[in-house]
C-alpha atoms as a PDB file:
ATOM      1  CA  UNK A   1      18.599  -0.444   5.520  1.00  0.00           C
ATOM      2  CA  UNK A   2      18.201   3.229   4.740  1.00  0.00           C
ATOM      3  CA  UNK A   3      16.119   4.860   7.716  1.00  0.00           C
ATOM      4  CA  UNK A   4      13.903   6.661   5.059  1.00  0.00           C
ATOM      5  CA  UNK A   5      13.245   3.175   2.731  1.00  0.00           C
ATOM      6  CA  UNK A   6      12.476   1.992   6.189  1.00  0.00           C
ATOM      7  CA  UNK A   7       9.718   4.266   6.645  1.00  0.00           C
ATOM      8  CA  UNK A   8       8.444   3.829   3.286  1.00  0.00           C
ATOM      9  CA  UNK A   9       8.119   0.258   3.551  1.00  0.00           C
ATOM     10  CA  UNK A  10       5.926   1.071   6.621  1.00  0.00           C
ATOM     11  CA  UNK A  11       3.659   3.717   5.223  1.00  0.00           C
ATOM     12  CA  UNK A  12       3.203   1.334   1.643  1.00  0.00           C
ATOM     13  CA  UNK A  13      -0.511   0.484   2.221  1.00  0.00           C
ATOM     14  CA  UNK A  14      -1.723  -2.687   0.786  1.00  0.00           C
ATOM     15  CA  UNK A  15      -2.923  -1.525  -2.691  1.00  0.00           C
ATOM     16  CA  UNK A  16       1.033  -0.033  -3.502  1.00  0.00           C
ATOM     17  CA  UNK A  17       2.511  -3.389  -1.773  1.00  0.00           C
ATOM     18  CA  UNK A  18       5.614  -3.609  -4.686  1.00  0.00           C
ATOM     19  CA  UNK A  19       9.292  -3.710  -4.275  1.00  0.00           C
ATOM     20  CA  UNK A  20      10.970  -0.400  -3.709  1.00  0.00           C
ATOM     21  CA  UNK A  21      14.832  -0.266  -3.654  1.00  0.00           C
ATOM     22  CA  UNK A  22      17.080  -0.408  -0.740  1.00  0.00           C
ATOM     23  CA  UNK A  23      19.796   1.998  -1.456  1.00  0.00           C
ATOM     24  CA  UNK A  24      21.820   4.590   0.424  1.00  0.00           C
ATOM     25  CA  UNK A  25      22.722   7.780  -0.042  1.00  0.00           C
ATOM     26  CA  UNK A  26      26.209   8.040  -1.912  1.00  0.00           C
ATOM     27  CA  UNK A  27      26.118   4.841  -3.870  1.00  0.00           C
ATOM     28  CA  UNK A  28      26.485   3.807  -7.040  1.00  0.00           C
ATOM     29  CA  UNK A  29      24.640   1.161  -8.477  1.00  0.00           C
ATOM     30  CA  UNK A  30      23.046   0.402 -11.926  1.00  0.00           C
ATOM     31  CA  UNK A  31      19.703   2.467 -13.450  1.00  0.00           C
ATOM     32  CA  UNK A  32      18.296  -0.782 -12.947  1.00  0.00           C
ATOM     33  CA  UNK A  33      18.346  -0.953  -9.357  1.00  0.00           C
ATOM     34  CA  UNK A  34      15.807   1.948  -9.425  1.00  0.00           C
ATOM     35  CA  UNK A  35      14.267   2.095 -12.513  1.00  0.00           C
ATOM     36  CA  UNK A  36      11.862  -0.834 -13.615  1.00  0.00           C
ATOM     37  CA  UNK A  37      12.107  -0.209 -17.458  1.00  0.00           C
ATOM     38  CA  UNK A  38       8.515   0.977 -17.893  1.00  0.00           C
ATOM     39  CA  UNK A  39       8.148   4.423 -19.505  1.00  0.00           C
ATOM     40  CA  UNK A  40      10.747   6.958 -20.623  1.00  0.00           C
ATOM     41  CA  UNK A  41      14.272   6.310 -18.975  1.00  0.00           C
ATOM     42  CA  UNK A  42      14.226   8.990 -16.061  1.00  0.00           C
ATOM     43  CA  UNK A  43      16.961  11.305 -15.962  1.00  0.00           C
ATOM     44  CA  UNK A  44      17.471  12.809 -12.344  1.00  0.00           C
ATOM     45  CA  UNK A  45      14.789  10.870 -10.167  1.00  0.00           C
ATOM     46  CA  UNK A  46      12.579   8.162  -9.906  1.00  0.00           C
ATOM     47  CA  UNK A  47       9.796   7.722  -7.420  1.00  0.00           C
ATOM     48  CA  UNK A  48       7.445   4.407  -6.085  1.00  0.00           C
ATOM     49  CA  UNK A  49       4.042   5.524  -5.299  1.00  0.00           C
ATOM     50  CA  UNK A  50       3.493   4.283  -1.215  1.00  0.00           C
ATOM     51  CA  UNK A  51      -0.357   5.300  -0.502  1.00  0.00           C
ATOM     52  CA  UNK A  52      -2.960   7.315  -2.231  1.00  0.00           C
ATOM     53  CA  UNK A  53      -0.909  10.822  -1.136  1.00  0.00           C
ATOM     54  CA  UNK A  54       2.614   9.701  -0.637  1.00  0.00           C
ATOM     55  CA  UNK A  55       5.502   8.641  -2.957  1.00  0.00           C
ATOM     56  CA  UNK A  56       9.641   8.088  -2.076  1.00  0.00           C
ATOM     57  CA  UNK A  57      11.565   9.759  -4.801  1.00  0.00           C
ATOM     58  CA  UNK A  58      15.365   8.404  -5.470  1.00  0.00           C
ATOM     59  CA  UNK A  59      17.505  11.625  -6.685  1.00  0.00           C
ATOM     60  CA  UNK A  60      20.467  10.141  -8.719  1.00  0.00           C
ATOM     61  CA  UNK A  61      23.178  11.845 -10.967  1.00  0.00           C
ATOM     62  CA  UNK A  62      24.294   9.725 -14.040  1.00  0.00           C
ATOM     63  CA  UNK A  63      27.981   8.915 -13.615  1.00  0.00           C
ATOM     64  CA  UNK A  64      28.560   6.359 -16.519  1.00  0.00           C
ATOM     65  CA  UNK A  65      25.901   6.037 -19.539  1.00  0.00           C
ATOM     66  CA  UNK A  66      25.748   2.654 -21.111  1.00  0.00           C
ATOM     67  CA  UNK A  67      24.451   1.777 -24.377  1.00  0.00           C
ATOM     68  CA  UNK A  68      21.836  -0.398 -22.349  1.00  0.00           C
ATOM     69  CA  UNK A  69      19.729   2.768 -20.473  1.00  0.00           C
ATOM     70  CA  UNK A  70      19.394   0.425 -17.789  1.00  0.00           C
ATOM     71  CA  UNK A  71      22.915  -0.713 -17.235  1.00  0.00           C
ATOM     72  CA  UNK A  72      23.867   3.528 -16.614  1.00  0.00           C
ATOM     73  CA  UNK A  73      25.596   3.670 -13.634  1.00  0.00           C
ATOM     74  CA  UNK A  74      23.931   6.235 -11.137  1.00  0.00           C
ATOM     75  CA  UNK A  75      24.835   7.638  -7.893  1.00  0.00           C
ATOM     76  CA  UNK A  76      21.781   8.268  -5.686  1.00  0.00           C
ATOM     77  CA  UNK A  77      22.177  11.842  -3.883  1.00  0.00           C
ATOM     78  CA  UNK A  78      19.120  12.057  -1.718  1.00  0.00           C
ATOM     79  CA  UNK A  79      15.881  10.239  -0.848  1.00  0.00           C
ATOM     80  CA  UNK A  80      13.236  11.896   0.037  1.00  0.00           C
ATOM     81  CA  UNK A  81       9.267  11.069   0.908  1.00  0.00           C
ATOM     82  CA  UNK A  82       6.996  13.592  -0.856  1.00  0.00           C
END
């Protein structure tokens, strides 16, 4: 597990208890790994909101688009708790 999603999974007080992905650095998965579907289809980042001051954002480039936005293949390039 990714020392960071670690944390976050830590710090997620009861009120944000929801799944948040377990991904590293470098790899490539689908948009749908990240992104839920709700809202516009982000485009660079996505983040899960962990208590009432503290999110983890997942900082992806596109590598393939797909007709399906949620099929896109992304590779994450940092995560980071902001």
């Amino acid at each position: 597990m990714n020392e960071i999603v670690k944390k976050a999974m830590e710090m997620m007080e009861e009120a944000y208890k929801d799944y948040i992905p377990d991904v590293n650095v470098g790899e490539i998965c689908e948009m749908n790994d990240i992104w839920d579907g709700n809202g516009d289809c982000p485009q660079d980042s996505y983040s899960y909101q962990l208590t009432d001051n503290d999110w983890i954002d997942y900082v992806f480039e596109i590598v393939e688009e797909k007709e399906n936005e949620l099929d896109t293949m992304i590779k994450i390039v940092n995560i980071e708790l902001i």
